[in-house]
C-alpha atoms as a PDB file:
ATOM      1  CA  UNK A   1      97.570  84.146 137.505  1.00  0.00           C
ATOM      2  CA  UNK A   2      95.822  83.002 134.193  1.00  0.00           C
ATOM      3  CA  UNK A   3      98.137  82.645 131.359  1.00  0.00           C
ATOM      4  CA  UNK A   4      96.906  85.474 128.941  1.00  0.00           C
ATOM      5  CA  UNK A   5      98.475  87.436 132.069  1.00  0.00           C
ATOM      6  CA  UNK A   6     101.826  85.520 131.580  1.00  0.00           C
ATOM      7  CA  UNK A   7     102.660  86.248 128.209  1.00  0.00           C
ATOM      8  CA  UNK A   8     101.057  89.417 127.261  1.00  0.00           C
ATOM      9  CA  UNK A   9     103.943  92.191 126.464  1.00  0.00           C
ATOM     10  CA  UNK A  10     106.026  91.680 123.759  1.00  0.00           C
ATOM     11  CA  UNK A  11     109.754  91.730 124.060  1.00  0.00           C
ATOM     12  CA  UNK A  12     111.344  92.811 120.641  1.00  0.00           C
ATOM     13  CA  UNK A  13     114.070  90.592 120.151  1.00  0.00           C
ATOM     14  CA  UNK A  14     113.303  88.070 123.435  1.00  0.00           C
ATOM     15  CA  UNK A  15     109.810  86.935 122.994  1.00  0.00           C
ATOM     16  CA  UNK A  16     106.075  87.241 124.692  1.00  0.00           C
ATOM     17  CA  UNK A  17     106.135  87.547 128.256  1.00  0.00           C
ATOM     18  CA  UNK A  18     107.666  83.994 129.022  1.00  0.00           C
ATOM     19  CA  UNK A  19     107.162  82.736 125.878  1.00  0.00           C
ATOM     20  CA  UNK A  20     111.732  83.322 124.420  1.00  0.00           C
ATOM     21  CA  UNK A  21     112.941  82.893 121.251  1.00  0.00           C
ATOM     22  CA  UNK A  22     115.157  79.850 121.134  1.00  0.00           C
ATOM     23  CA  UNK A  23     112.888  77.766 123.222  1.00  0.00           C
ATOM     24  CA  UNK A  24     112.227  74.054 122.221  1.00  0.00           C
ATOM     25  CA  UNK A  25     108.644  73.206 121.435  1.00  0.00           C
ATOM     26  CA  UNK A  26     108.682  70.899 124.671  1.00  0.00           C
ATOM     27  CA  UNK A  27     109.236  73.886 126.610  1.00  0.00           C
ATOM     28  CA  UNK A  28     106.509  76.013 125.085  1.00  0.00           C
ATOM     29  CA  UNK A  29     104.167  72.593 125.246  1.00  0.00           C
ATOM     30  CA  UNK A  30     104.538  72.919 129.126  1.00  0.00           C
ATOM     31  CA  UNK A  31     104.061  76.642 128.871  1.00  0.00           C
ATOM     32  CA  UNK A  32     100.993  76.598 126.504  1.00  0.00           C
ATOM     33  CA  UNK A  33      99.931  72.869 126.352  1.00  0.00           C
ATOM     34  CA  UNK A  34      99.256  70.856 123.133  1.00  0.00           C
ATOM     35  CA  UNK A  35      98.434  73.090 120.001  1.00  0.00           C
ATOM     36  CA  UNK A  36      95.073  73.174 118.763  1.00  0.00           C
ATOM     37  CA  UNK A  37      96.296  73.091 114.935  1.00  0.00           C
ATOM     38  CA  UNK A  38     100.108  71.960 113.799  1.00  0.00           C
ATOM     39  CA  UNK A  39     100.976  73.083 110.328  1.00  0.00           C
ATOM     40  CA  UNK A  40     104.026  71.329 108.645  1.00  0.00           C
ATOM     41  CA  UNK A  41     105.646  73.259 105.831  1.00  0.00           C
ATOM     42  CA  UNK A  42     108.726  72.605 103.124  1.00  0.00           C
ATOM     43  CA  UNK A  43     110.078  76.970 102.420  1.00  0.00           C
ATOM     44  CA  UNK A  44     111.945  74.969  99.613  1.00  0.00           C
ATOM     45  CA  UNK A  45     112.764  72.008  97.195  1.00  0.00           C
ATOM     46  CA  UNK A  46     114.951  70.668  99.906  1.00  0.00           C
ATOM     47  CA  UNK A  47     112.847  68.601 102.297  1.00  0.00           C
ATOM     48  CA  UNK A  48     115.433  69.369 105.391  1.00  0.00           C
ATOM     49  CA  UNK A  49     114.016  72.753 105.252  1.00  0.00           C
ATOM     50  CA  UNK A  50     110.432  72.641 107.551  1.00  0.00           C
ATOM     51  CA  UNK A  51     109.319  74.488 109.804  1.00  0.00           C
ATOM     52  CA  UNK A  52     106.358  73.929 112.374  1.00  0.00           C
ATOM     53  CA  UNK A  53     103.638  76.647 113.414  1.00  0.00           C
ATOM     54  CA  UNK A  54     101.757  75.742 116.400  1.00  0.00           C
ATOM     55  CA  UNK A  55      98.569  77.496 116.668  1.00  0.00           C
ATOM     56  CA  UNK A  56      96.696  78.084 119.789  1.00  0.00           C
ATOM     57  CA  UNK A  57      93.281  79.128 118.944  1.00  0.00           C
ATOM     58  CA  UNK A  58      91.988  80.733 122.264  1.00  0.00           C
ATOM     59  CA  UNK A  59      95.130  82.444 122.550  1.00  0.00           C
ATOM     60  CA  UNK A  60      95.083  84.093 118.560  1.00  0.00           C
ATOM     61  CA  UNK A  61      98.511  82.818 119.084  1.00  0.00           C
ATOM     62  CA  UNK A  62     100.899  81.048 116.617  1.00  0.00           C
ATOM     63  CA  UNK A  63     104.400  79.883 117.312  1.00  0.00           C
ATOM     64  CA  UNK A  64     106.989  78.715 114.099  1.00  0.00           C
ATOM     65  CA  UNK A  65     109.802  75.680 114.967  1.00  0.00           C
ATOM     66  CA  UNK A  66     112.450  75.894 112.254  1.00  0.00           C
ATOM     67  CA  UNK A  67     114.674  72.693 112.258  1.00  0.00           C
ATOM     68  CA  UNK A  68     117.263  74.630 110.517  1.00  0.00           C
ATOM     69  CA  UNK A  69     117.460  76.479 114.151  1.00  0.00           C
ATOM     70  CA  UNK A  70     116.970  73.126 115.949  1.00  0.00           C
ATOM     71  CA  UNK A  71     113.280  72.961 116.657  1.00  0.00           C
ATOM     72  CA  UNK A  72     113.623  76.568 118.238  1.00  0.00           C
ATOM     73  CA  UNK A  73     110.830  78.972 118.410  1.00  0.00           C
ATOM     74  CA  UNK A  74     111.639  81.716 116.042  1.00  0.00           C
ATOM     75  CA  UNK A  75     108.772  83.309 114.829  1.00  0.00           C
ATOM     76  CA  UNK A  76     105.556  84.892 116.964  1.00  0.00           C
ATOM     77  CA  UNK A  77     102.413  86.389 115.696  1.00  0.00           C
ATOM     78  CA  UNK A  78      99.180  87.497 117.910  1.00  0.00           C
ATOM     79  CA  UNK A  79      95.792  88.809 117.043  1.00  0.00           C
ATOM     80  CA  UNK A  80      94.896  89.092 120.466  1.00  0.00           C
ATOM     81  CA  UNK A  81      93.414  91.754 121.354  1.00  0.00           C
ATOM     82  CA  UNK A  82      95.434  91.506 125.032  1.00  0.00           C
ATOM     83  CA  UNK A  83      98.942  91.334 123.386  1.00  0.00           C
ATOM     84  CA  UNK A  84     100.557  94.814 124.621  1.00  0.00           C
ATOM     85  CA  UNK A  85     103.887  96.659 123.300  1.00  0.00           C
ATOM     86  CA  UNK A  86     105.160  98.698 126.208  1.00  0.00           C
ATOM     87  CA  UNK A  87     102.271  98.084 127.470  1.00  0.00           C
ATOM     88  CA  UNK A  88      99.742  99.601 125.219  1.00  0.00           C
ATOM     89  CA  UNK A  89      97.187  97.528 122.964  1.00  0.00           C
ATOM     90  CA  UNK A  90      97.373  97.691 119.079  1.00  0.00           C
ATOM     91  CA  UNK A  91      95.307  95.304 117.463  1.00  0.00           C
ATOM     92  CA  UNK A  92      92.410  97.020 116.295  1.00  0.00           C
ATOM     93  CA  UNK A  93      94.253 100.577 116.325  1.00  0.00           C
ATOM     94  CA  UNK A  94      93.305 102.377 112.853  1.00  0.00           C
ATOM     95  CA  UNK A  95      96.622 102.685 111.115  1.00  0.00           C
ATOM     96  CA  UNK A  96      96.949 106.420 111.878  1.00  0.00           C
ATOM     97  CA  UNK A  97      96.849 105.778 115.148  1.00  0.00           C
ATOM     98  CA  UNK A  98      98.733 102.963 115.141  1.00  0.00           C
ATOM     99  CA  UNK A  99     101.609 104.984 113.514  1.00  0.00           C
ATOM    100  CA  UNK A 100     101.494 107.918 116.381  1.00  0.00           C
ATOM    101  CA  UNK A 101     101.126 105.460 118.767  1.00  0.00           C
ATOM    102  CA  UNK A 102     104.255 103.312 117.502  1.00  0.00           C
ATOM    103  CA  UNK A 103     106.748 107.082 116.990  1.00  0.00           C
ATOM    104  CA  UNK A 104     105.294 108.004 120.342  1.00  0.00           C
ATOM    105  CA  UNK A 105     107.128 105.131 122.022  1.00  0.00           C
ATOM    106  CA  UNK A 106     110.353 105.040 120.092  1.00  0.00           C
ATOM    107  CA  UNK A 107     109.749 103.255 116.921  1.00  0.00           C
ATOM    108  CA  UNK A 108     110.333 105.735 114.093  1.00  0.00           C
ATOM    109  CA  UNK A 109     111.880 102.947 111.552  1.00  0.00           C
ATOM    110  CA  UNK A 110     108.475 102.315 109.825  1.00  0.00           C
ATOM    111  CA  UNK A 111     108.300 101.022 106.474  1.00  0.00           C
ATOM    112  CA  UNK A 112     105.387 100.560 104.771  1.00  0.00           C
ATOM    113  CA  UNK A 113     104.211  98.152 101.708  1.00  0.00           C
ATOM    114  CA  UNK A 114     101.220  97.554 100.091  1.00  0.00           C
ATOM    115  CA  UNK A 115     100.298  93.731  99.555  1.00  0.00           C
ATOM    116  CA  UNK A 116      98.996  92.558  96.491  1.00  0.00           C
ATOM    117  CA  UNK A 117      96.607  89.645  96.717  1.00  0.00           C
ATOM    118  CA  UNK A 118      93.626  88.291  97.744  1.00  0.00           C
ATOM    119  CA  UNK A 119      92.504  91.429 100.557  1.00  0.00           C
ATOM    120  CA  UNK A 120      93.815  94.574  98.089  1.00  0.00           C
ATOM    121  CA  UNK A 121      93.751  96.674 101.690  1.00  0.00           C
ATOM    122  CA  UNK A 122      95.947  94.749 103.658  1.00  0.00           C
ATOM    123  CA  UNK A 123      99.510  96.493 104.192  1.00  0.00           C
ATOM    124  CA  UNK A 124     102.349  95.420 106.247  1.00  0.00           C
ATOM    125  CA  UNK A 125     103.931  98.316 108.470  1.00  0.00           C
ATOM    126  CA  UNK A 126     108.000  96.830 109.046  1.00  0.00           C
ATOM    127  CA  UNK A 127     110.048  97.514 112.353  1.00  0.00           C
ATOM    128  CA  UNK A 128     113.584  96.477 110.563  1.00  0.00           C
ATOM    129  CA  UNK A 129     115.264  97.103 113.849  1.00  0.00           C
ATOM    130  CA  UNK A 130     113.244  95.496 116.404  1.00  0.00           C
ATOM    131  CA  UNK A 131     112.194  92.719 113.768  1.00  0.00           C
ATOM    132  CA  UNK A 132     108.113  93.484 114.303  1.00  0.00           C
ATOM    133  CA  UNK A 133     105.931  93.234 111.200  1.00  0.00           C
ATOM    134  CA  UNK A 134     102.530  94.991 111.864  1.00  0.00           C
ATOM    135  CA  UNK A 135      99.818  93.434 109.597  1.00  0.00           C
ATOM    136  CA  UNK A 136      97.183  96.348 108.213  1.00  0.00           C
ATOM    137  CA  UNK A 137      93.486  95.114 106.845  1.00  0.00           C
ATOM    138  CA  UNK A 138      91.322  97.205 105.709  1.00  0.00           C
ATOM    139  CA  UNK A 139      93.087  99.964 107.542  1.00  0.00           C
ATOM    140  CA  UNK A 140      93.025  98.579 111.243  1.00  0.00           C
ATOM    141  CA  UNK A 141      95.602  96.586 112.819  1.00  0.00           C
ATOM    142  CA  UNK A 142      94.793  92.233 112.429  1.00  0.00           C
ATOM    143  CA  UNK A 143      97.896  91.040 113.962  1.00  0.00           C
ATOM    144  CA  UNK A 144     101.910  91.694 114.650  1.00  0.00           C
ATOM    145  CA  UNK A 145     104.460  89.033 113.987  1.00  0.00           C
ATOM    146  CA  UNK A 146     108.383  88.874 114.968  1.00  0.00           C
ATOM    147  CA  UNK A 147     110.761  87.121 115.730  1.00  0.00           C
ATOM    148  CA  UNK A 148     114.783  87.865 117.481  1.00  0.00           C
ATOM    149  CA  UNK A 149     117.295  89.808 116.414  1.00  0.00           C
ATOM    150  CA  UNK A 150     120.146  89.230 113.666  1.00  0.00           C
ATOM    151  CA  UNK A 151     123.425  90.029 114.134  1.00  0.00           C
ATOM    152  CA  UNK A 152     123.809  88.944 110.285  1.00  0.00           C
ATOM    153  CA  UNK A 153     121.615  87.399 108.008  1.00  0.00           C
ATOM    154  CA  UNK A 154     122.413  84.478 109.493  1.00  0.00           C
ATOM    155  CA  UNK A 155     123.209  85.052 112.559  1.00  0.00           C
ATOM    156  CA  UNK A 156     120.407  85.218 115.386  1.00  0.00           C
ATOM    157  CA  UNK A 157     120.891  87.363 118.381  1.00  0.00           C
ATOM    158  CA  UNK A 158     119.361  84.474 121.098  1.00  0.00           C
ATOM    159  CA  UNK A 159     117.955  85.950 124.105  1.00  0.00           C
ATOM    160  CA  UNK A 160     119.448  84.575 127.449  1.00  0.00           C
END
């Protein structure tokens, strides 16, 4: 069994196949092996707030390690073209498609924005309840990114 195979349906709210929210980056290290890339990054002035996002380049995989969570994954995002949702591939899909494709298994809470910026077609479609953002350029899918469920805002739901 080849890893792709191991972690290739997303869980909203739990993970990627046996990749969980909550895990330490030791765990996902014997999981996934060493990173290819390791960006550090400060979210404020205050230098206790870093996080870590371990990118896996074969993979079009990136994992984020908040200390303010204890090291614990808490943020996924795939390009991969292998990466199912109930088992169906998006990346790629057109965004009308992606849309039916999303309402015809269960997710009607779209929201859609517009991003300003560099790439003036790129568009995030949000998930608010199962936490999934679906990133949109130049009208096909390019990658979805999520993370677990809140029971608050600060508050994380942590999958057993």
């Amino acid at each position: 069994m080849t890893i792709k195979s191991e972690i290739k349906e997303i869980k909203p709210g739990i993970g990627l196949g046996i990749l969980k929210f909550g895990m330490t980056r030791d765990q996902a290290k014997l999981i996934l092996g060493s990173p290819d890339e390791i960006d550090k990054e400060t979210y404020s002035d205050d230098e206790d707030d870093r996080t870590e996002t371990w990118h896996f380049d074969d993979l079009e995989l990136s994992l984020v390690f908040d200390c303010d969570f204890d090291w614990r994954l808490i943020t996924l995002a795939s390009s991969a073209s292998f990466i199912e949702l109930k088992s169906i591939k998006l990346v790629g899909k057109n965004i009308d498609d992606l849309k039916k494709t999303l309402i015809g298994i269960g997710i009607s809470d779209l929201n859609e924005d517009w991003l300003t910026g560099e790439i003036p077609e790129h568009k995030v479609i949000e998930s608010g309840d199962l936490g999934i953002n679906f990133w949109i350029e130049r009208d096909q899918l390019s990658e979805i990114q999520w993370a677990p469920l809140f029971l608050d805002d600060e508050t994380i739901i942590w999958p057993e």
